[in-house]
PDB file of N, CA and C in Angstrom:
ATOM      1  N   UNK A   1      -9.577 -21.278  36.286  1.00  0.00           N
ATOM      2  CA  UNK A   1      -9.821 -20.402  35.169  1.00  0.00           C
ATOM      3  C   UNK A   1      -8.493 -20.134  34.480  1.00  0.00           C
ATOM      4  N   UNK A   2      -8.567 -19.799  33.403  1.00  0.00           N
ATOM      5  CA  UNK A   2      -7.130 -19.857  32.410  1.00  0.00           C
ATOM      6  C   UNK A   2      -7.087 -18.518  31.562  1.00  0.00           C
ATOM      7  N   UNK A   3      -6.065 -17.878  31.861  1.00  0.00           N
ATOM      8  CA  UNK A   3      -5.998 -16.747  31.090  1.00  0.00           C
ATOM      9  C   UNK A   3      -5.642 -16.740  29.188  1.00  0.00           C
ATOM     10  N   UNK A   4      -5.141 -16.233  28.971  1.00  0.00           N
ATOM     11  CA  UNK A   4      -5.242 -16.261  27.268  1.00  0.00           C
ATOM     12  C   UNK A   4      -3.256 -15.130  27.461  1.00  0.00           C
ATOM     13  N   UNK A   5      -2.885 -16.139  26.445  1.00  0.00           N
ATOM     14  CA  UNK A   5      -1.491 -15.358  26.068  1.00  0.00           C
ATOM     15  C   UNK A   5      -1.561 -13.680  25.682  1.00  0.00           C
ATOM     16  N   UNK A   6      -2.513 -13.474  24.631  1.00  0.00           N
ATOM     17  CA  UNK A   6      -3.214 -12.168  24.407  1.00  0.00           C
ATOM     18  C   UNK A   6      -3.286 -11.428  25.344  1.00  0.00           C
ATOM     19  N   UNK A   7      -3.973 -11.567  26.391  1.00  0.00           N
ATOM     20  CA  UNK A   7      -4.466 -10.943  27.322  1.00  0.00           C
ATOM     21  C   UNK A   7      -3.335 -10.679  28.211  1.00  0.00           C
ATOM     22  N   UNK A   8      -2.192 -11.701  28.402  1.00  0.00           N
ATOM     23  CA  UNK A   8      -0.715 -11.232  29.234  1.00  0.00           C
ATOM     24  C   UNK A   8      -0.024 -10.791  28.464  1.00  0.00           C
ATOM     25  N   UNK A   9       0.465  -9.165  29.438  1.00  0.00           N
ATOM     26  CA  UNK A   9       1.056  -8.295  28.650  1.00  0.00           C
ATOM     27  C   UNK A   9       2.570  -8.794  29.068  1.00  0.00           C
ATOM     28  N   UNK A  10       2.699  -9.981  29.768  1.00  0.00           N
ATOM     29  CA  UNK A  10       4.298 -10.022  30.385  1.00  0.00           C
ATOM     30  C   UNK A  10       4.755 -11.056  29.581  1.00  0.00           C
ATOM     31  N   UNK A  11       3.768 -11.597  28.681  1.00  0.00           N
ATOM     32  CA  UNK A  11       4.459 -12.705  27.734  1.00  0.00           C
ATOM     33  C   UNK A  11       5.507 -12.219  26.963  1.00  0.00           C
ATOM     34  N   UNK A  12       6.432 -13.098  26.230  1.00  0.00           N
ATOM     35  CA  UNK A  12       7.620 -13.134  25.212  1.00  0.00           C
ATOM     36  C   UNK A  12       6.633 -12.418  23.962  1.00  0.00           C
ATOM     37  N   UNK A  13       5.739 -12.776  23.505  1.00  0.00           N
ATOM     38  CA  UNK A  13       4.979 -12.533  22.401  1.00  0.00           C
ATOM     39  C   UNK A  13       4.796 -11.125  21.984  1.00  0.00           C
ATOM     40  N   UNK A  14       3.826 -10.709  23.542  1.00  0.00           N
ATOM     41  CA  UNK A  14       3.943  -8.847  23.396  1.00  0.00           C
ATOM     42  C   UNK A  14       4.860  -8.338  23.528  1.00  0.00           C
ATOM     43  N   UNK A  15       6.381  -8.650  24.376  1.00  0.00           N
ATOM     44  CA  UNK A  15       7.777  -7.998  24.105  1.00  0.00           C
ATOM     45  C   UNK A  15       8.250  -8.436  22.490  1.00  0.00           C
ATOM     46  N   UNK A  16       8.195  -9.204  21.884  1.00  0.00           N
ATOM     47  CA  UNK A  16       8.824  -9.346  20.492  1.00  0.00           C
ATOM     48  C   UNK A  16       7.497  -8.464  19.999  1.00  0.00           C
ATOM     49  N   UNK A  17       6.424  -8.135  20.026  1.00  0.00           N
ATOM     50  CA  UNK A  17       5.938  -7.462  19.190  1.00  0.00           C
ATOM     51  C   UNK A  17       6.255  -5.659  19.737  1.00  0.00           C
ATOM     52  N   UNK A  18       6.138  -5.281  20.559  1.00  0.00           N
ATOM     53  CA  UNK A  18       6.568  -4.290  20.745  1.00  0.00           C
ATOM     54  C   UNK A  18       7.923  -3.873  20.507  1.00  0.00           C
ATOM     55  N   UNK A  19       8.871  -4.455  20.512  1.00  0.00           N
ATOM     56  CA  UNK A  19      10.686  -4.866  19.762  1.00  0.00           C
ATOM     57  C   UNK A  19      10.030  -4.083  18.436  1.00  0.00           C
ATOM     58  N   UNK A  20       9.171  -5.431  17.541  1.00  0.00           N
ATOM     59  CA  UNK A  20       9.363  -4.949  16.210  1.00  0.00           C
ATOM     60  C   UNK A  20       8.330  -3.611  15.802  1.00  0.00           C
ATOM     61  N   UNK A  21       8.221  -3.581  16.343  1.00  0.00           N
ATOM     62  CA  UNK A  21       6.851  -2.062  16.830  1.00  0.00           C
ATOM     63  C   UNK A  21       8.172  -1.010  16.748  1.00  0.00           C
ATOM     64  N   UNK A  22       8.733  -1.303  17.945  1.00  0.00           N
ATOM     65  CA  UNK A  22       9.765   0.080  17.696  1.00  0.00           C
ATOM     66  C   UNK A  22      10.786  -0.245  16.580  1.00  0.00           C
ATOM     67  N   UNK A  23      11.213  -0.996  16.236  1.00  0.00           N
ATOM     68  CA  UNK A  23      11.708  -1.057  15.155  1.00  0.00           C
ATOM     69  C   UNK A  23      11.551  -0.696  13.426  1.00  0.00           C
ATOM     70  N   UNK A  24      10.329  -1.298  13.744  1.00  0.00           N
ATOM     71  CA  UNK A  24       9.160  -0.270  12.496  1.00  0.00           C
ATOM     72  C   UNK A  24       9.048   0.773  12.352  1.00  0.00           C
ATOM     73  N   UNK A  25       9.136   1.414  13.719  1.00  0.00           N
ATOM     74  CA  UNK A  25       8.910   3.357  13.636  1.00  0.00           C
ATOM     75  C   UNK A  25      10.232   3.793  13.640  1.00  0.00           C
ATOM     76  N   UNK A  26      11.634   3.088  13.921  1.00  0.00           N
ATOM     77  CA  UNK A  26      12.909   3.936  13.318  1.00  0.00           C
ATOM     78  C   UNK A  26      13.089   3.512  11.910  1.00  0.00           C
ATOM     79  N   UNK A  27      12.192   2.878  10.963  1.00  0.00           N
ATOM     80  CA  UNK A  27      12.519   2.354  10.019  1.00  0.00           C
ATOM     81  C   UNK A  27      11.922   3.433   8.994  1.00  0.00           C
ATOM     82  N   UNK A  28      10.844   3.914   9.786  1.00  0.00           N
ATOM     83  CA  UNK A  28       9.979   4.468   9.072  1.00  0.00           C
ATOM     84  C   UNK A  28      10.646   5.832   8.235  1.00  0.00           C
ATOM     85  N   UNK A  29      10.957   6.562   9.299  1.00  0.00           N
ATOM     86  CA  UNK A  29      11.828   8.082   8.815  1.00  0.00           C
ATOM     87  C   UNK A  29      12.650   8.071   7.506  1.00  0.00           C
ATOM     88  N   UNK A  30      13.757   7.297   7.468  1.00  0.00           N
ATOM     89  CA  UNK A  30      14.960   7.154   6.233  1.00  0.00           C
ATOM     90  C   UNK A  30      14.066   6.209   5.210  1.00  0.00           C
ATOM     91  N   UNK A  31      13.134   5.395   5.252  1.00  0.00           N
ATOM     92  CA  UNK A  31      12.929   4.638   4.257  1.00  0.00           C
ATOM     93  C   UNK A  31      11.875   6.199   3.500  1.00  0.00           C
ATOM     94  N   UNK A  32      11.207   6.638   3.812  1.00  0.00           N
ATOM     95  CA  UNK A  32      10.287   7.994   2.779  1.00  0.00           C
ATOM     96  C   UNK A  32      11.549   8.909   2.775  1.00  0.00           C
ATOM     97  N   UNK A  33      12.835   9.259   3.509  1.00  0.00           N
ATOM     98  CA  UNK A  33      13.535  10.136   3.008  1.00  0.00           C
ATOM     99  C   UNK A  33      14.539   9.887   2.025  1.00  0.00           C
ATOM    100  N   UNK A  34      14.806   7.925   1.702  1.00  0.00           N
ATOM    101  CA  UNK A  34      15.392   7.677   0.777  1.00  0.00           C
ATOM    102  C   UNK A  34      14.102   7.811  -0.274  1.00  0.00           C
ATOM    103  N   UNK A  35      12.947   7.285  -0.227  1.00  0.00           N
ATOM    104  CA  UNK A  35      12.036   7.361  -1.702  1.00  0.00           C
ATOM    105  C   UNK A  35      11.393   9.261  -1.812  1.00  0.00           C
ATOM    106  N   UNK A  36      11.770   9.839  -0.554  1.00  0.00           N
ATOM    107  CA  UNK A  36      12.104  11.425  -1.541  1.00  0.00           C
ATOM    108  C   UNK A  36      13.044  11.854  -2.399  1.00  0.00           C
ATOM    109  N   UNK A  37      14.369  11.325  -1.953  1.00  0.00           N
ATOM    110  CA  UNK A  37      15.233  11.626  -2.590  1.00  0.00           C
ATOM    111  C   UNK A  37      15.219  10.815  -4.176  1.00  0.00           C
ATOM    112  N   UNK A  38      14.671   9.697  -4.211  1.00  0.00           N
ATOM    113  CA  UNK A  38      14.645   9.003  -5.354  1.00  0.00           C
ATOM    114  C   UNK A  38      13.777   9.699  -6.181  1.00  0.00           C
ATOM    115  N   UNK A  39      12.442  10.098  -5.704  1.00  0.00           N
ATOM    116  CA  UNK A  39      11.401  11.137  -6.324  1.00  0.00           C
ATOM    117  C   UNK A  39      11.985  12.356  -6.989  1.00  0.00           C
ATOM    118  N   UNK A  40      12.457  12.895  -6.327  1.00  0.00           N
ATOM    119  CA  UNK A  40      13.696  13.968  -6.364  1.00  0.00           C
ATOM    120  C   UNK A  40      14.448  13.668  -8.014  1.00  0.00           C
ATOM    121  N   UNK A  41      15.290  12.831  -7.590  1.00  0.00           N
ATOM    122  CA  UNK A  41      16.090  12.278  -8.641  1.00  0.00           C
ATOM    123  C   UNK A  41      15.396  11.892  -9.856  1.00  0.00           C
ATOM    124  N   UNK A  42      14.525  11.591  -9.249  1.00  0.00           N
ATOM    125  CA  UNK A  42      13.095  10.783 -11.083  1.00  0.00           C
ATOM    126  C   UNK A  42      12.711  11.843 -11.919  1.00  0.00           C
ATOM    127  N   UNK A  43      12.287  13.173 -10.850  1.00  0.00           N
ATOM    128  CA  UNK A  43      11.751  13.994 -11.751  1.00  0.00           C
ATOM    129  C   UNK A  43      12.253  14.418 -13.154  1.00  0.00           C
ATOM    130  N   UNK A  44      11.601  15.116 -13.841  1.00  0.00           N
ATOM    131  CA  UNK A  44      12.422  15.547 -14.998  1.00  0.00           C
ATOM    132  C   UNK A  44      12.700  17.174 -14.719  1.00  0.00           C
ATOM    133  N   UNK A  45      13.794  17.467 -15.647  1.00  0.00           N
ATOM    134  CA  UNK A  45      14.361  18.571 -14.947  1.00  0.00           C
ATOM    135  C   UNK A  45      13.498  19.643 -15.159  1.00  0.00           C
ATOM    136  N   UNK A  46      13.019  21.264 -14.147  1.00  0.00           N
ATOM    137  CA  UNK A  46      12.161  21.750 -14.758  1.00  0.00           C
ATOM    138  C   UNK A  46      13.010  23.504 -15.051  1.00  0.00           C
ATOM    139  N   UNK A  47      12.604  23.800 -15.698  1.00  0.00           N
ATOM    140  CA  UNK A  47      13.128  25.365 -15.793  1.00  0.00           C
ATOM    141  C   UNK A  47      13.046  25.853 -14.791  1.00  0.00           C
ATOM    142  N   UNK A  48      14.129  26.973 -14.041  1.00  0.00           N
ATOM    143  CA  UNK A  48      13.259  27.811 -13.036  1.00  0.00           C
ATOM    144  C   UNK A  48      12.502  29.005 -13.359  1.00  0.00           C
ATOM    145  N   UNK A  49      12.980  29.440 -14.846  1.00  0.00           N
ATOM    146  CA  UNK A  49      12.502  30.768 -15.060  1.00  0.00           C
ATOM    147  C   UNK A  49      11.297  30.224 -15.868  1.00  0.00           C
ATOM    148  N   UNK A  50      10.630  29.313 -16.015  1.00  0.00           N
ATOM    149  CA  UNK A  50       9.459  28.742 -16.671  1.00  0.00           C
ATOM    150  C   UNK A  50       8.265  29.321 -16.060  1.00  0.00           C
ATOM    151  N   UNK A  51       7.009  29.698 -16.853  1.00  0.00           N
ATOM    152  CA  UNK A  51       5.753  30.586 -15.789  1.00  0.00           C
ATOM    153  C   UNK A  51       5.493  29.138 -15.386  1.00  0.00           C
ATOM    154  N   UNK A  52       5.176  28.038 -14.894  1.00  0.00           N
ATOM    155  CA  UNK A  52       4.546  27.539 -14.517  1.00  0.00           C
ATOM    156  C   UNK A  52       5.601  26.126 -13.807  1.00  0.00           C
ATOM    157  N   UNK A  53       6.740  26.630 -13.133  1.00  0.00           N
ATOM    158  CA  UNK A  53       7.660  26.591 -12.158  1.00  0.00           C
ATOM    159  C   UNK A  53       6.573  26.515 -11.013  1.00  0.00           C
ATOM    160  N   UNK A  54       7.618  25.890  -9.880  1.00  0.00           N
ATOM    161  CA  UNK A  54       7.075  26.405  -8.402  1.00  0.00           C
ATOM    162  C   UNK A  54       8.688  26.529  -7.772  1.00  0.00           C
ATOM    163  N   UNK A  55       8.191  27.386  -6.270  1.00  0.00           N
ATOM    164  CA  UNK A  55       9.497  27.368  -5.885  1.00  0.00           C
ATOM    165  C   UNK A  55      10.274  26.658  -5.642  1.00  0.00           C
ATOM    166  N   UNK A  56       9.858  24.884  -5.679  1.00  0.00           N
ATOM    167  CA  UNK A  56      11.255  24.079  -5.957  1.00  0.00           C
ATOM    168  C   UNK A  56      11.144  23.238  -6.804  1.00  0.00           C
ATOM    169  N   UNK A  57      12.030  22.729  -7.710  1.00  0.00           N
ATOM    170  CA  UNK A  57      11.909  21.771  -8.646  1.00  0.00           C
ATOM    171  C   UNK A  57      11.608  20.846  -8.491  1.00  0.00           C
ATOM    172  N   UNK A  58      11.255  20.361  -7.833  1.00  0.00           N
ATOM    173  CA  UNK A  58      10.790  19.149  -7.407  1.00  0.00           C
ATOM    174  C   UNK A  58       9.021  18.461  -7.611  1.00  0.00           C
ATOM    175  N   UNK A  59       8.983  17.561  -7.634  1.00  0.00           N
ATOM    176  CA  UNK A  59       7.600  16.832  -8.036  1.00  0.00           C
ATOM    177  C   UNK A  59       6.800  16.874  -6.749  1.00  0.00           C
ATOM    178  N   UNK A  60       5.558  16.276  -7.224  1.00  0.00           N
ATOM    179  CA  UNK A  60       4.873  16.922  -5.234  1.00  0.00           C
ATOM    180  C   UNK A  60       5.270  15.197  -4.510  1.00  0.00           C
ATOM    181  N   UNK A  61       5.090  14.404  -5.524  1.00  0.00           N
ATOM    182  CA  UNK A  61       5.536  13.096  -4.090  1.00  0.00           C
ATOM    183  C   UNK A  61       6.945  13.204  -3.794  1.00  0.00           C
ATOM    184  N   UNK A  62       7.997  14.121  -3.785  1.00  0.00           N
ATOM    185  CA  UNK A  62       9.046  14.201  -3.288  1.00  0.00           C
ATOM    186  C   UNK A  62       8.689  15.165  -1.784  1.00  0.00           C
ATOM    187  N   UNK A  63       8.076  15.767  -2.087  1.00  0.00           N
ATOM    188  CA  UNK A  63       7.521  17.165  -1.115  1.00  0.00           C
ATOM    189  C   UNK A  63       6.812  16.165  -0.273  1.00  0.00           C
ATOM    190  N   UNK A  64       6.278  15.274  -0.895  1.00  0.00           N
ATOM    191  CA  UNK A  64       5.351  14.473   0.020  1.00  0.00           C
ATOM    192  C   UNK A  64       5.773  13.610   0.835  1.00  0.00           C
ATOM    193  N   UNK A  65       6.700  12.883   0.334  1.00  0.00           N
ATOM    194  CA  UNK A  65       7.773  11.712   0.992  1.00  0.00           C
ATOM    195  C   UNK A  65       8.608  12.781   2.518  1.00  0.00           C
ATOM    196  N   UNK A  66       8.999  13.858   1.739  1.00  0.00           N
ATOM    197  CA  UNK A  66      10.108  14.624   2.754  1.00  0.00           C
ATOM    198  C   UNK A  66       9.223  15.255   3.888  1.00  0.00           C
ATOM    199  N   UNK A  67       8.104  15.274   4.152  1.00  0.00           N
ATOM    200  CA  UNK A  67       7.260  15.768   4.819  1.00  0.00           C
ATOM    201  C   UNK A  67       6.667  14.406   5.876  1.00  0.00           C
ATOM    202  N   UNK A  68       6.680  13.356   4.854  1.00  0.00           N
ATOM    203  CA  UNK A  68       6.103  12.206   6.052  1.00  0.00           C
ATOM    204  C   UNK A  68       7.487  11.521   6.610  1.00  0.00           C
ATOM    205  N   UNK A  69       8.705  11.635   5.973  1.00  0.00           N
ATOM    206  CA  UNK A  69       9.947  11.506   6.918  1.00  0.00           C
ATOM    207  C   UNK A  69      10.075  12.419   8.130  1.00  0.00           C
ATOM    208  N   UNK A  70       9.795  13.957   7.736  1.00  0.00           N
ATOM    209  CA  UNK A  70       9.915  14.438   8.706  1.00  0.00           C
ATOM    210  C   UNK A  70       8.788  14.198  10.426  1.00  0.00           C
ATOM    211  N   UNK A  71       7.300  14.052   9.452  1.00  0.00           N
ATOM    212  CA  UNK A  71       6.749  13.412  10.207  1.00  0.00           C
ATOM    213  C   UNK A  71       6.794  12.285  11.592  1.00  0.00           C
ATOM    214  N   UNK A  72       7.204  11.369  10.644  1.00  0.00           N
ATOM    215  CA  UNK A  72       8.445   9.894  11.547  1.00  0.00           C
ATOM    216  C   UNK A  72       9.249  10.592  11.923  1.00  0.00           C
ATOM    217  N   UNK A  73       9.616  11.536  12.458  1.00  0.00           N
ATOM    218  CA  UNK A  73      10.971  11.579  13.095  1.00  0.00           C
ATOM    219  C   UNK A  73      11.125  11.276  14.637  1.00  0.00           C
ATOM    220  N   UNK A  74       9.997  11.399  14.965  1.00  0.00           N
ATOM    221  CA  UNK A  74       9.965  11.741  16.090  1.00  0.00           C
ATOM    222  C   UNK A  74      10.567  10.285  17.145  1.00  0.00           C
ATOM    223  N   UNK A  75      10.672   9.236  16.516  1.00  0.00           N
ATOM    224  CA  UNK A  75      11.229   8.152  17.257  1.00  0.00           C
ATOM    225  C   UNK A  75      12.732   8.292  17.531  1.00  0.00           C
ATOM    226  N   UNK A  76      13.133   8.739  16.166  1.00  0.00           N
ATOM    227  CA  UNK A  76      15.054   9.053  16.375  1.00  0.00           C
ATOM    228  C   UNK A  76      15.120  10.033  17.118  1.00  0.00           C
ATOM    229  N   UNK A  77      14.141  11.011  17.567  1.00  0.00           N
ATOM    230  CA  UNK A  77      14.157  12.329  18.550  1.00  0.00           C
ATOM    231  C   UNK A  77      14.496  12.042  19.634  1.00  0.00           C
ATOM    232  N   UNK A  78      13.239  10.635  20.206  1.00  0.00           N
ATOM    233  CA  UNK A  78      13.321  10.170  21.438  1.00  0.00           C
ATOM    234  C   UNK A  78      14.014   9.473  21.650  1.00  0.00           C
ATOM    235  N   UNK A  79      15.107   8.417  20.518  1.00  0.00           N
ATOM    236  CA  UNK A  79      16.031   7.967  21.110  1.00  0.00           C
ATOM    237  C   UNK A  79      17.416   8.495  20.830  1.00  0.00           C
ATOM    238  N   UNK A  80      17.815   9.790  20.342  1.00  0.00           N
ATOM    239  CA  UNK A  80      18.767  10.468  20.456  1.00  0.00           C
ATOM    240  C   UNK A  80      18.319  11.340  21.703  1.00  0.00           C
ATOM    241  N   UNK A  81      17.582  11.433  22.351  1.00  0.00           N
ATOM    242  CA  UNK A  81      17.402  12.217  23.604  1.00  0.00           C
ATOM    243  C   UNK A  81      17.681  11.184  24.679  1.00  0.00           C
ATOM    244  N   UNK A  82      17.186   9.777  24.674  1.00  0.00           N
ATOM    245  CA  UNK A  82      17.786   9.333  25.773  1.00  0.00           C
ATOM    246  C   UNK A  82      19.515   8.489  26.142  1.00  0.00           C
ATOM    247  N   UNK A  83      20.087   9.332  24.882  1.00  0.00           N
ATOM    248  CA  UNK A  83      21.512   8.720  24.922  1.00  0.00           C
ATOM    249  C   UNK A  83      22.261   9.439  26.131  1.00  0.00           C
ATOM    250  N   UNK A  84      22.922   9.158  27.031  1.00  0.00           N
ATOM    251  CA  UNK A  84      23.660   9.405  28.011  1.00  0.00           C
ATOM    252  C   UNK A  84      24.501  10.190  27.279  1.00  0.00           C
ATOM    253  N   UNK A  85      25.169  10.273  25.937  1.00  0.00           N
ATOM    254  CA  UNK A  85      26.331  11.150  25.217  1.00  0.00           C
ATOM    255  C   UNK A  85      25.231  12.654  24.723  1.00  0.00           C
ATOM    256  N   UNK A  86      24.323  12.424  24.972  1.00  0.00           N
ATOM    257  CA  UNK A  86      23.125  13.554  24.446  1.00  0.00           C
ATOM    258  C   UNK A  86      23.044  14.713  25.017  1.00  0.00           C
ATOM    259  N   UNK A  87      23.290  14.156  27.101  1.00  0.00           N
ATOM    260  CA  UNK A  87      22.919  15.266  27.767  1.00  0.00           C
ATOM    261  C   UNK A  87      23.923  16.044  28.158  1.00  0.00           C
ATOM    262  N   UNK A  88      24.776  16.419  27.453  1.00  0.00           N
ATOM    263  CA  UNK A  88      26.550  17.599  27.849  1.00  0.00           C
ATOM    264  C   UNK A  88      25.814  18.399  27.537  1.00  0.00           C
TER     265      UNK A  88
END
């Protein structure tokens, strides 16, 4: 009987995909906190003393971007926690 590459989790295949798996999720964080900041930057400028202001100048897909960066963070969490220079 013959197993299927798929099905072995000790193949080269599922380690390069799990590689780019984690690689994808530290990618994730700075790439929406650079296109907040670009959002940021796009907007047009708004009054603050304008009635129809909010409390930050900003557009909502900047609010939106900086919220799903913060979201992603959680991979740089876990690998700034397992740095040996982390635990002083």
């Amino acid at each position: 009987m013959t197993t299927s590459s798929a099905s072995n989790t000790g193949s080269a295949g599922a380690w390069q995909a799990r590689g780019a798996a984690s690689w994808l999720a530290l990618a994730a964080s700075p790439t929406f906190a650079l296109m907040a900041w670009i959002a940021a930057n796009d907007a047009p400028p708004i009054a603050l003393c304008s009635p129809g202001s909010s409390i930050l100048p900003t557009g909502g897909m900047a609010v939106m971007y900086l919220l799903m960066s913060l979201f992603h963070l959680a991979p740089w969490l876990k690998l700034a926690s397992s740095r040996p220079w982390a635990r002083t």
